[in-house]
N, C-alpha and C. Protein backbone atom coordinates (compact mmCIF):
# COMPACT_ATOMS: atom_id res chain seq x y z
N UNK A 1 -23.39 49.62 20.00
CA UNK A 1 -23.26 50.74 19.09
C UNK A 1 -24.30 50.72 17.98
N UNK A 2 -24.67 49.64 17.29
CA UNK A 2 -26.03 49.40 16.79
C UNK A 2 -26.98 50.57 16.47
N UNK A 3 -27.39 50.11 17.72
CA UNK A 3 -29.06 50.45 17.86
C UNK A 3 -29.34 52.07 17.63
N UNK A 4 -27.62 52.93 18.47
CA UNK A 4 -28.01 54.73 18.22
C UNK A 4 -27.43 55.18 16.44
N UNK A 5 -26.61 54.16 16.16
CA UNK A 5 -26.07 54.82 14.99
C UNK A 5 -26.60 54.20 13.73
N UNK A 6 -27.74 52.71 13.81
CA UNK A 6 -28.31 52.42 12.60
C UNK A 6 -29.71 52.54 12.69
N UNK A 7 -29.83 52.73 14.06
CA UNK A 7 -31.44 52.71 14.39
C UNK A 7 -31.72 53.09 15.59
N UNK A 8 -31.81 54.31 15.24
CA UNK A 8 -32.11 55.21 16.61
C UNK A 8 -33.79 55.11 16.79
N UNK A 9 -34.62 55.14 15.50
CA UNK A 9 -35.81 55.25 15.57
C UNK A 9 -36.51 53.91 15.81
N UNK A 10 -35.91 53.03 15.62
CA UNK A 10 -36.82 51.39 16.10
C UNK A 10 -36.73 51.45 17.67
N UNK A 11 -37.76 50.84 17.85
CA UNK A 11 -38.17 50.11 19.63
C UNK A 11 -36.62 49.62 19.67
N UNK A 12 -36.65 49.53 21.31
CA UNK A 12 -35.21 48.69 21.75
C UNK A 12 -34.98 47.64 21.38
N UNK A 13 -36.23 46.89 21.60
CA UNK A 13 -35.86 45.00 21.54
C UNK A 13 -35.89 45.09 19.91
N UNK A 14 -36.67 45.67 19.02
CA UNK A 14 -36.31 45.52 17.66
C UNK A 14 -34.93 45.83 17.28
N UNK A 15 -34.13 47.35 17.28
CA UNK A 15 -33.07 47.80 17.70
C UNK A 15 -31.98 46.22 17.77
N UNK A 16 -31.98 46.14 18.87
CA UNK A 16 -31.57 44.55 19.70
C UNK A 16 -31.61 43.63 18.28
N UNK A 17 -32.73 43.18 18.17
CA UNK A 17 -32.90 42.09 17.40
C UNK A 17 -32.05 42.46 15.62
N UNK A 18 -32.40 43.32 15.44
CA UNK A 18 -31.39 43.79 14.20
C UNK A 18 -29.99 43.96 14.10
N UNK A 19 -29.45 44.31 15.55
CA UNK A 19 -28.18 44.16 15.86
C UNK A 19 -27.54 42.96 15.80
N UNK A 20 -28.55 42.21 16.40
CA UNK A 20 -27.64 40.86 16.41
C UNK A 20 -28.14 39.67 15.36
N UNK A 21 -28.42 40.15 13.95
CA UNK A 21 -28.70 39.50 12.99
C UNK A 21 -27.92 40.12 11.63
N UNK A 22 -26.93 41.23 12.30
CA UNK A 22 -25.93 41.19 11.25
C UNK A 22 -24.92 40.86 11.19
N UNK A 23 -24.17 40.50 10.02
CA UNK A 23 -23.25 39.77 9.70
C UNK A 23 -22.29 40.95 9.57
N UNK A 24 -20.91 40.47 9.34
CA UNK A 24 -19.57 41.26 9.09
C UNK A 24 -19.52 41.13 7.07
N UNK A 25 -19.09 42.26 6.40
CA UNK A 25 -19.68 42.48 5.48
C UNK A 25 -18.39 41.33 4.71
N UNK A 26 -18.53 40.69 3.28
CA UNK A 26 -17.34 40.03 2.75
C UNK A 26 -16.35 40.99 2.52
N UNK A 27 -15.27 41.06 2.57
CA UNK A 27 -14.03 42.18 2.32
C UNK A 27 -13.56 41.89 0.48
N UNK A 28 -14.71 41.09 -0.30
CA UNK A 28 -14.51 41.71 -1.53
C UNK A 28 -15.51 42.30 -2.10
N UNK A 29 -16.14 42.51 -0.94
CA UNK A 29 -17.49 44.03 -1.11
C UNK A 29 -16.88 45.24 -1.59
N UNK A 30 -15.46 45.48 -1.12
CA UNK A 30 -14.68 46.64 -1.29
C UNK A 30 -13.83 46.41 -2.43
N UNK A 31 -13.27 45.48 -2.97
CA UNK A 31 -12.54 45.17 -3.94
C UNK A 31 -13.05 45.20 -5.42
N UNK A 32 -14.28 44.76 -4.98
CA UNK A 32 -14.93 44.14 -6.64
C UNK A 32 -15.22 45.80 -7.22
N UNK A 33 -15.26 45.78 -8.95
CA UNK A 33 -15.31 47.18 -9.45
C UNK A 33 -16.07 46.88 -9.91
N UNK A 34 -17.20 48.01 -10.48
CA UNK A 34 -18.27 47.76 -11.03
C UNK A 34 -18.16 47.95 -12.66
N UNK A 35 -18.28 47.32 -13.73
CA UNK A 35 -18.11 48.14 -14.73
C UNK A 35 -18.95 48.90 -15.45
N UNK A 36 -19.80 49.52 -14.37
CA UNK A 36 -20.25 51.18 -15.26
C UNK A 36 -21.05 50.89 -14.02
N UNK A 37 -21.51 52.61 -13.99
CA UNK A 37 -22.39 53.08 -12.76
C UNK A 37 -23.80 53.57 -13.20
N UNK A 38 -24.48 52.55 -13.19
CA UNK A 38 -25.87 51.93 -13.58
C UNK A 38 -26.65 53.82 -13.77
N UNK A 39 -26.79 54.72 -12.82
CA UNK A 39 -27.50 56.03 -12.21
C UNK A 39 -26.87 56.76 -13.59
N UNK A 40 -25.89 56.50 -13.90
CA UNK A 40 -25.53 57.16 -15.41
C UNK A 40 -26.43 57.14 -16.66
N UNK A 41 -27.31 56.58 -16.78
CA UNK A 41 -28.01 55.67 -17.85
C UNK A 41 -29.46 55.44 -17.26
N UNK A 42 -29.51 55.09 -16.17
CA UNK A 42 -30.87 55.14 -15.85
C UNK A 42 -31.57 55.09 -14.55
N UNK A 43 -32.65 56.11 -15.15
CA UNK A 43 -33.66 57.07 -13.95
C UNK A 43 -33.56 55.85 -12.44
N UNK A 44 -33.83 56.81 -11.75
CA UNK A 44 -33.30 56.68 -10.13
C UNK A 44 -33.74 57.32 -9.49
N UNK A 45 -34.36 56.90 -8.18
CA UNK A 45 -34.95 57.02 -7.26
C UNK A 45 -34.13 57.55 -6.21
N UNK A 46 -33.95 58.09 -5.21
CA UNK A 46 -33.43 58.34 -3.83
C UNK A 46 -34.28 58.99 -2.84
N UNK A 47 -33.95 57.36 -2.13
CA UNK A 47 -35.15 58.39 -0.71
C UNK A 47 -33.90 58.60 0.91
N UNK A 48 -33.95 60.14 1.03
CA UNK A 48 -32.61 60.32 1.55
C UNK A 48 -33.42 60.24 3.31
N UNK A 49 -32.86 59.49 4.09
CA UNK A 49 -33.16 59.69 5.35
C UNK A 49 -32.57 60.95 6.21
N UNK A 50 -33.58 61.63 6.49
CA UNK A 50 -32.61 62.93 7.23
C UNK A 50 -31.87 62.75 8.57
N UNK A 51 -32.44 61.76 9.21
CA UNK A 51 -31.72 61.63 10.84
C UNK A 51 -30.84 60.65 10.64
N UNK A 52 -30.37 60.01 9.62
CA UNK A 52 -29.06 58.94 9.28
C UNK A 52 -27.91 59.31 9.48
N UNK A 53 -27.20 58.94 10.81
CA UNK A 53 -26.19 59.36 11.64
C UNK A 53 -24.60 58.65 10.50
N UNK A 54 -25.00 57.52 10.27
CA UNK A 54 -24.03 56.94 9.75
C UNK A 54 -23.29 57.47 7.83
N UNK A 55 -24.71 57.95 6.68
CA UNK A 55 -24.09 58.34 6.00
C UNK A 55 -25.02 59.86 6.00
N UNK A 56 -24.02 60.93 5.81
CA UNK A 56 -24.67 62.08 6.45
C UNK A 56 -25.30 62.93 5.27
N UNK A 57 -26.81 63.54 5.59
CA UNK A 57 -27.60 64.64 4.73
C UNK A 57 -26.67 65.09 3.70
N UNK A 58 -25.54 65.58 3.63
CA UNK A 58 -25.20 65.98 2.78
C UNK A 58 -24.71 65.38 1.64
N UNK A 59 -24.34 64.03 2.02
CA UNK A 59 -23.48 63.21 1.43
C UNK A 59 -24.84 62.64 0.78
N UNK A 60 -25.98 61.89 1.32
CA UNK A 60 -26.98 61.49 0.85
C UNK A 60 -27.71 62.39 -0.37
N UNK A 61 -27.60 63.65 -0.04
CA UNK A 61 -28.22 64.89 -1.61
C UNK A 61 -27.18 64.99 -2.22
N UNK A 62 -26.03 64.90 -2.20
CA UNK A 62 -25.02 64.95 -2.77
C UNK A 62 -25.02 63.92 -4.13
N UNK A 63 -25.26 62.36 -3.57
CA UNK A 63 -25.50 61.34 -4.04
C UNK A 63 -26.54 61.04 -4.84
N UNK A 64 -27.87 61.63 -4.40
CA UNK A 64 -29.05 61.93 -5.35
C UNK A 64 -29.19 63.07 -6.58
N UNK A 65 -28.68 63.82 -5.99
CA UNK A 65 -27.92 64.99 -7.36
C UNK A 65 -27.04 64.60 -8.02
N UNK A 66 -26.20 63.90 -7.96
CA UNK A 66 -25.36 63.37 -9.08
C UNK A 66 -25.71 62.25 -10.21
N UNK A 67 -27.15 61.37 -9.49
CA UNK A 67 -27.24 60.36 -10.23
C UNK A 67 -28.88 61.25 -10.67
N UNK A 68 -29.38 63.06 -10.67
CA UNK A 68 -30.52 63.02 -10.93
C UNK A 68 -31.31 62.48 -10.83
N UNK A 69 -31.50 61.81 -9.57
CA UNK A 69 -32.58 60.86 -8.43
C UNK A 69 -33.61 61.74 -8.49
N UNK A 70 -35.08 61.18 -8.75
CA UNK A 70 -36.33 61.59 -8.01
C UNK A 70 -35.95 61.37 -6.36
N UNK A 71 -35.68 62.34 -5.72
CA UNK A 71 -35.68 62.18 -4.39
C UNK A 71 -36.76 62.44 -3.33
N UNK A 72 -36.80 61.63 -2.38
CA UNK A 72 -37.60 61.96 -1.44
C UNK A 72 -36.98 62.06 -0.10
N UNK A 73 -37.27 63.24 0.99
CA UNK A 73 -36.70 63.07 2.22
C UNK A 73 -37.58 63.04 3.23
N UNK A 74 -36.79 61.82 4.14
CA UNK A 74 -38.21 61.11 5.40
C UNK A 74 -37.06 61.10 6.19
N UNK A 75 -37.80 61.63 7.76
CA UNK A 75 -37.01 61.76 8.97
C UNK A 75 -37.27 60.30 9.24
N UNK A 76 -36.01 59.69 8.98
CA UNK A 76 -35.98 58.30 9.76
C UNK A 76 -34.37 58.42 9.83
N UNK A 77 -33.56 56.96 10.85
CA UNK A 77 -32.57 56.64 10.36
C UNK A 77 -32.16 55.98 9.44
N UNK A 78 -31.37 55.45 9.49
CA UNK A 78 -29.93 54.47 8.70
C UNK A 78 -31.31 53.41 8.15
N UNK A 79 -32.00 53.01 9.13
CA UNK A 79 -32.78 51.45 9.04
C UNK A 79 -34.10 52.24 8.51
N UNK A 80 -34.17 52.84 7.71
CA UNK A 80 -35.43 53.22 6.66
C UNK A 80 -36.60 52.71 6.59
N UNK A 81 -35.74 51.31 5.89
CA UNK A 81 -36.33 50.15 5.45
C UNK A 81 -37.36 49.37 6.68
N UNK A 82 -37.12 49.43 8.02
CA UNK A 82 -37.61 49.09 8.89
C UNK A 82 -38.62 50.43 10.00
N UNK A 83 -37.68 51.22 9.89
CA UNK A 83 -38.53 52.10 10.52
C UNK A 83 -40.19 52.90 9.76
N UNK A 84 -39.68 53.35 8.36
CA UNK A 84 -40.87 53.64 7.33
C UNK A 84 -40.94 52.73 6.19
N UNK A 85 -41.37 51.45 6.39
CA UNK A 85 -41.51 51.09 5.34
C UNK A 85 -42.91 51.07 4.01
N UNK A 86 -43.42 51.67 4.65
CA UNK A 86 -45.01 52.37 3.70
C UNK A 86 -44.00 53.37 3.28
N UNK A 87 -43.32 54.29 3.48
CA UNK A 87 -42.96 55.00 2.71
C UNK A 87 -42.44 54.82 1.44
N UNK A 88 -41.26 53.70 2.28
CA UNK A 88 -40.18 53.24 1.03
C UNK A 88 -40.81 52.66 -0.19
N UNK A 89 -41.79 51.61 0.49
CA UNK A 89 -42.57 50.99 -0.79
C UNK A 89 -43.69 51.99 -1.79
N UNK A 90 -44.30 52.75 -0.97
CA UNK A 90 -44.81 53.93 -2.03
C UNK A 90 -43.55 54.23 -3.26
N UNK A 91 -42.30 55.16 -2.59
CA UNK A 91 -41.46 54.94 -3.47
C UNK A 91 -40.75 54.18 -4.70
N UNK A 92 -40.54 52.88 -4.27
CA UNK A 92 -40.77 51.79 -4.63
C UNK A 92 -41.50 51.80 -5.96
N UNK A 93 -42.86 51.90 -5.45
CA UNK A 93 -43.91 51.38 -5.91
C UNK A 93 -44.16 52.37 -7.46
N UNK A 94 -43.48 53.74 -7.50
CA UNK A 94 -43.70 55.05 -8.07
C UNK A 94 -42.58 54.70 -8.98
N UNK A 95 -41.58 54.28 -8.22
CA UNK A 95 -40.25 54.35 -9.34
C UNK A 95 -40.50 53.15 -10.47
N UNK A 96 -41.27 51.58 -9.92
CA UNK A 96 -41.66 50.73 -10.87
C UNK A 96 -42.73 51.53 -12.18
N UNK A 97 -43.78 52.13 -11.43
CA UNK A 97 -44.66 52.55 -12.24
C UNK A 97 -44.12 53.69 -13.67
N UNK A 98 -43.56 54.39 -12.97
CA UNK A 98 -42.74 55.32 -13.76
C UNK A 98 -41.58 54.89 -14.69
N UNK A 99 -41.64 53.89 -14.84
CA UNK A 99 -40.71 52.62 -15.14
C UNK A 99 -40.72 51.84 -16.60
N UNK A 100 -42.33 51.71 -16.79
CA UNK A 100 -42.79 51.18 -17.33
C UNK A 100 -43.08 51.53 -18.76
N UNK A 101 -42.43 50.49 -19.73
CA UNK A 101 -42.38 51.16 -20.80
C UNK A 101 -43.73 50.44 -21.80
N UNK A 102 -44.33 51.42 -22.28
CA UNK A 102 -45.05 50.80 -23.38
C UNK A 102 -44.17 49.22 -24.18
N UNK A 103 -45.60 48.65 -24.62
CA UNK A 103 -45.18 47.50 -25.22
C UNK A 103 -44.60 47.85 -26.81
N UNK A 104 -43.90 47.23 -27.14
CA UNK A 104 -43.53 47.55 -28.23
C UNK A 104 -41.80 48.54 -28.38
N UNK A 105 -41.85 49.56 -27.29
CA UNK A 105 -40.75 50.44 -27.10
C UNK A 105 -39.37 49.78 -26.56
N UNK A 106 -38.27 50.52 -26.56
CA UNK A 106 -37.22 49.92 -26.07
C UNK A 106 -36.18 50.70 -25.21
């Protein structure tokens, strides 16, 4: 189930190889609360994958509009990070820069 619903766009044997290098997530991933939601307070990036079967286009702009994300959208799946990663790191790379505060400021 893998490979079509986190990574439809990687080669098979990569696909494969990512499948079977994940772990089952800790179950106080779901428990623990955060105390405050960081996107409230400060600037944010979102780069929304459009072919991401698992959390869906809408839910992904949904998510970037609420936290006023600089967003970007790239036809990849779920696995972004692996399928475009020149993209992500441009991104990345824009959100550090944009980031950056004069010396002296706070």
């Amino acid at each position: 189930m893998f490979p079509p619903l986190f990574a439809a766009d990687l080669p098979r044997r990569t696909a494969a190889a990512a499948a079977a290098a994940q772990r089952p997530i800790a179950a106080t991933a779901f428990a623990e609360k955060a105390s405050a939601a960081a996107w409230k307070t400060t600037p944010s990036w979102y780069v929304i994958a459009t072919d991401d079967v698992i959390i869906p286009l809408e839910a992904q702009q949904f998510m970037a509009r609420r936290a006023e994300a600089h967003t970007t959208e790239i036809r990849a799946s779920h696995a972004i990070t692996l399928t475009q990663p020149a993209a992500v790191a441009e991104l990345i790379a824009a959100a550090a820069a944009a980031s950056v505060r004069a010396p002296g400021t706070v």
